[in-house]
C-alpha atoms as a PDB file:
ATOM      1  CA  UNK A   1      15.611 -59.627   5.700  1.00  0.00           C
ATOM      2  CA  UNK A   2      16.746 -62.944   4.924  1.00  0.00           C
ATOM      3  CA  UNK A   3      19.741 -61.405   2.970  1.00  0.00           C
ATOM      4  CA  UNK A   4      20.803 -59.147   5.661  1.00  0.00           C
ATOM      5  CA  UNK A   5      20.456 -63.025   7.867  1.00  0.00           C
ATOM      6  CA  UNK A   6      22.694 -64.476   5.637  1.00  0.00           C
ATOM      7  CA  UNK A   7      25.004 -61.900   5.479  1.00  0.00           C
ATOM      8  CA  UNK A   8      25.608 -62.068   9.165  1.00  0.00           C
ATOM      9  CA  UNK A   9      25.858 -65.584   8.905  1.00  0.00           C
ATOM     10  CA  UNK A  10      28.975 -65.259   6.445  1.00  0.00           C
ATOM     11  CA  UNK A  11      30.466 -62.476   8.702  1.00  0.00           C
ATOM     12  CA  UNK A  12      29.992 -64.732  11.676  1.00  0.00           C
ATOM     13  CA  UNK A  13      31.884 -67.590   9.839  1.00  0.00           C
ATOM     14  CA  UNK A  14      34.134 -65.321   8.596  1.00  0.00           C
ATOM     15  CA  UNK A  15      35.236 -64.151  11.709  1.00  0.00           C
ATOM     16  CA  UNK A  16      35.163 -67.429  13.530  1.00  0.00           C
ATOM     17  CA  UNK A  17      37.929 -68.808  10.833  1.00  0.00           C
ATOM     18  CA  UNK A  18      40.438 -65.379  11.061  1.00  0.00           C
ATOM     19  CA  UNK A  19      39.750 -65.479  14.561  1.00  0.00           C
ATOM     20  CA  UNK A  20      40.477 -69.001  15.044  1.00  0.00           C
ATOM     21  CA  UNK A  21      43.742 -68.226  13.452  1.00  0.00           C
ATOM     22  CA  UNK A  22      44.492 -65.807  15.154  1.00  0.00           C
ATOM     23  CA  UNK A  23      44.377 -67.950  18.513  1.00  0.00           C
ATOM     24  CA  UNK A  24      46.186 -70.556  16.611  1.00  0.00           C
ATOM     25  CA  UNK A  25      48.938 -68.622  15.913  1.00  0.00           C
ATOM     26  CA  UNK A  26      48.891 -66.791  19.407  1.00  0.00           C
ATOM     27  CA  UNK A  27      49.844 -70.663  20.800  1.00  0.00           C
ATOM     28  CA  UNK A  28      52.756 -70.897  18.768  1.00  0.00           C
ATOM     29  CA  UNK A  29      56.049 -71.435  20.956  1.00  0.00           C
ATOM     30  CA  UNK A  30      57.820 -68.411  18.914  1.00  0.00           C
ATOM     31  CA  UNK A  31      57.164 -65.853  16.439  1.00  0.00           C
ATOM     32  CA  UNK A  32      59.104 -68.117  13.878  1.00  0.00           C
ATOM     33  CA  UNK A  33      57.422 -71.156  13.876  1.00  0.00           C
ATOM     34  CA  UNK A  34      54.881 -69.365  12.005  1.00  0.00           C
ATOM     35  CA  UNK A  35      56.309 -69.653   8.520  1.00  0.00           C
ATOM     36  CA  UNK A  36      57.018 -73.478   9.117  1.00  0.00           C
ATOM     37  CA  UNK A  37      55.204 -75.714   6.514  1.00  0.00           C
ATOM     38  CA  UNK A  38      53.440 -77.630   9.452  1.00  0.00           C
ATOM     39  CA  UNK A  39      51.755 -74.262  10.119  1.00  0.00           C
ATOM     40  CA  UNK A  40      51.212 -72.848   7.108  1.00  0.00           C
ATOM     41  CA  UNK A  41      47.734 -74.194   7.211  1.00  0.00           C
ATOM     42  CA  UNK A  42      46.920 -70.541   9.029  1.00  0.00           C
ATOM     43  CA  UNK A  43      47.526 -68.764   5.833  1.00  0.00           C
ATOM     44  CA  UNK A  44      45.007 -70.889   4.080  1.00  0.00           C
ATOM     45  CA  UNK A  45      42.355 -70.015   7.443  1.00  0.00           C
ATOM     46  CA  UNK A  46      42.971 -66.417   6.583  1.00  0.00           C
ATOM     47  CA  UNK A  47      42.492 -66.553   3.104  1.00  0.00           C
ATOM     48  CA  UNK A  48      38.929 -68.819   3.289  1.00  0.00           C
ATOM     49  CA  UNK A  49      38.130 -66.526   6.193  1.00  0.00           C
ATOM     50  CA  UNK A  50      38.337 -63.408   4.492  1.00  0.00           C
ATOM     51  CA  UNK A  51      36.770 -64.967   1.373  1.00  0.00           C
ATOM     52  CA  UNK A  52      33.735 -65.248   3.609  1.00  0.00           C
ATOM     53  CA  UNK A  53      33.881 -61.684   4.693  1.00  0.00           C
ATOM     54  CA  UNK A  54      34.061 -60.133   1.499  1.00  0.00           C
ATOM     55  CA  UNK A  55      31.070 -62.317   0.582  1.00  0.00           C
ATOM     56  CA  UNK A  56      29.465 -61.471   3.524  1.00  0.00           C
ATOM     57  CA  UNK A  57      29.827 -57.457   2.700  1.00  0.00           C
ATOM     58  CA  UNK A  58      28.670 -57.722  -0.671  1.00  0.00           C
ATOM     59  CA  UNK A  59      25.393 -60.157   0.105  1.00  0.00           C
ATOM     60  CA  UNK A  60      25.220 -57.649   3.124  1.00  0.00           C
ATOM     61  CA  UNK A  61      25.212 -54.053   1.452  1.00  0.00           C
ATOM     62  CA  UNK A  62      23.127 -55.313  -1.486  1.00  0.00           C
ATOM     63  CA  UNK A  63      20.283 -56.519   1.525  1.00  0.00           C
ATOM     64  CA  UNK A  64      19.984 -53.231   3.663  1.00  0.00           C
ATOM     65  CA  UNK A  65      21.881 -50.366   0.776  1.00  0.00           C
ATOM     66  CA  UNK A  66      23.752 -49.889   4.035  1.00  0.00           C
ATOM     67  CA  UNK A  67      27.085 -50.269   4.823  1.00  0.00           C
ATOM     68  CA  UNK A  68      26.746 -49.153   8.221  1.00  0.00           C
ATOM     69  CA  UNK A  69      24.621 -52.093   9.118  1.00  0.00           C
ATOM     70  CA  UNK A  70      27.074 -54.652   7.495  1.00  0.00           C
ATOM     71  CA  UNK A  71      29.966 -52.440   9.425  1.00  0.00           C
ATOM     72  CA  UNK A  72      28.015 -53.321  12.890  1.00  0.00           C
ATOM     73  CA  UNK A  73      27.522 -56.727  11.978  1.00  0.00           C
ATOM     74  CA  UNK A  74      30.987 -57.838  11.206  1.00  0.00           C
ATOM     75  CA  UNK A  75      31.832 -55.987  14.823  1.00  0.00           C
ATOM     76  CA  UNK A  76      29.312 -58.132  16.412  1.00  0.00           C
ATOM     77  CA  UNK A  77      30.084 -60.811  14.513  1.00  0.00           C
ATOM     78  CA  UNK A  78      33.405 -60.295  16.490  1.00  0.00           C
ATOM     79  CA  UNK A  79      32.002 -59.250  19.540  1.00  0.00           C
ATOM     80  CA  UNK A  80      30.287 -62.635  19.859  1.00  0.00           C
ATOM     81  CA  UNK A  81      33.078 -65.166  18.726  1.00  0.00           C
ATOM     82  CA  UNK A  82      35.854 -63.832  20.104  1.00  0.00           C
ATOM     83  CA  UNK A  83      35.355 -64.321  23.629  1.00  0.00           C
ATOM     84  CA  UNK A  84      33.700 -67.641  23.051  1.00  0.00           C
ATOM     85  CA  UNK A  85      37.338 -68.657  21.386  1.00  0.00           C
ATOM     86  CA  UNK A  86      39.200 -66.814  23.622  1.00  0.00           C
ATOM     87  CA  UNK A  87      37.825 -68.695  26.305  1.00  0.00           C
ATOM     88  CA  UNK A  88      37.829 -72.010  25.081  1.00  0.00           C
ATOM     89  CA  UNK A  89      41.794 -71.776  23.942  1.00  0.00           C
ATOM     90  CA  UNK A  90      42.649 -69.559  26.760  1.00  0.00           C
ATOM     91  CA  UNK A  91      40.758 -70.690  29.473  1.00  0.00           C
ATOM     92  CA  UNK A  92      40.022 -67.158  30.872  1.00  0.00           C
ATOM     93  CA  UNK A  93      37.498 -65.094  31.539  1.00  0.00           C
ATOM     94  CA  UNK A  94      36.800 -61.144  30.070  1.00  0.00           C
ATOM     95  CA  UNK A  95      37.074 -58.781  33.043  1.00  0.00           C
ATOM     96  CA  UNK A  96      34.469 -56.299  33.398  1.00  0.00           C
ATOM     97  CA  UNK A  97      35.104 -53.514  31.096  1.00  0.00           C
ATOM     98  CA  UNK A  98      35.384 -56.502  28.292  1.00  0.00           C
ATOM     99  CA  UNK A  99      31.777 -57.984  29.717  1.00  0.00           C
ATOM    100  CA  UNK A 100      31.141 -53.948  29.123  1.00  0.00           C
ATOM    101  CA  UNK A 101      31.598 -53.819  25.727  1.00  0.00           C
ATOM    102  CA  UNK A 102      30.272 -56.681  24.463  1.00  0.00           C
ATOM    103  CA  UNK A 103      26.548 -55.218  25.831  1.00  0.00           C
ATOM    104  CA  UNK A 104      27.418 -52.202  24.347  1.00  0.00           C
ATOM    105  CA  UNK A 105      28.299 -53.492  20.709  1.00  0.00           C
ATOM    106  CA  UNK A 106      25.103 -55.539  21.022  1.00  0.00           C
ATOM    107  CA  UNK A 107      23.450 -52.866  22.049  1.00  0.00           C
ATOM    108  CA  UNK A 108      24.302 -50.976  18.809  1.00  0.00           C
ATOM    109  CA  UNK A 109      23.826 -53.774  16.166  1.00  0.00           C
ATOM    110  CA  UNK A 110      19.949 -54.032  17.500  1.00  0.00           C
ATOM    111  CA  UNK A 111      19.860 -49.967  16.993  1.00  0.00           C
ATOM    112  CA  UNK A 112      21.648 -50.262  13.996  1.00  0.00           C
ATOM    113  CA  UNK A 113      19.109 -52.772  12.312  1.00  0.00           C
ATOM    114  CA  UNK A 114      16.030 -51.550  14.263  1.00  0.00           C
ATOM    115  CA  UNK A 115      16.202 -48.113  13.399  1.00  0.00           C
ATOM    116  CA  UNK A 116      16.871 -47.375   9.695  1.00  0.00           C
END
């Protein structure tokens, strides 16, 4: 249990960083001002973000032998910080359908872990 824990805890992280780059780079004035050096920094998110995720996979499918769990996790794990940053940067809330599907994907991960 604590693997499958710690797992999600990498995915969560994980997710947080890419996502957090992904906001950073939706703020940008233009499309361009991505590849200047002041910005570059967003590479380096990615690549520490998705060097959490693949660590999160492995320490995930070695703890439950499934990777259907790990699967639902990391879409939790976005289900739960994306709005959170989308709000904060954006300043807006999800309409319904988003509200929706975040219940829904929560819904899932608990039947996902509960029944095995």
């Amino acid at each position: 249990m604590f693997g499958t824990l710690f797992a999600f805890a990498l995915l969560v992280v994980g997710e947080g960083i890419n996502i957090l780059a992904e906001m950073f780079s939706a703020k940008l004035p233009s499309v361009s001002s991505l590849l200047e050096l002041k910005n570059l920094f967003l590479f380096g998110m990615v690549i520490i973000g998705c060097s959490f995720l693949l660590f999160g996979y492995a320490v995930g499918y070695q703890a439950s032998k499934s990777i259907w769990t790990v699967t639902v996790a990391s879409v939790v794990a976005i289900l739960l910080v994306e709005p959170l940053l989308a709000y904060y940067f954006f300043h807006q809330l999800p309409e319904k359908g988003a509200l929706v599907g975040i219940v829904l994907g929560a819904i899932g991960f608990i039947a996902t872990v509960v029944w095995v």
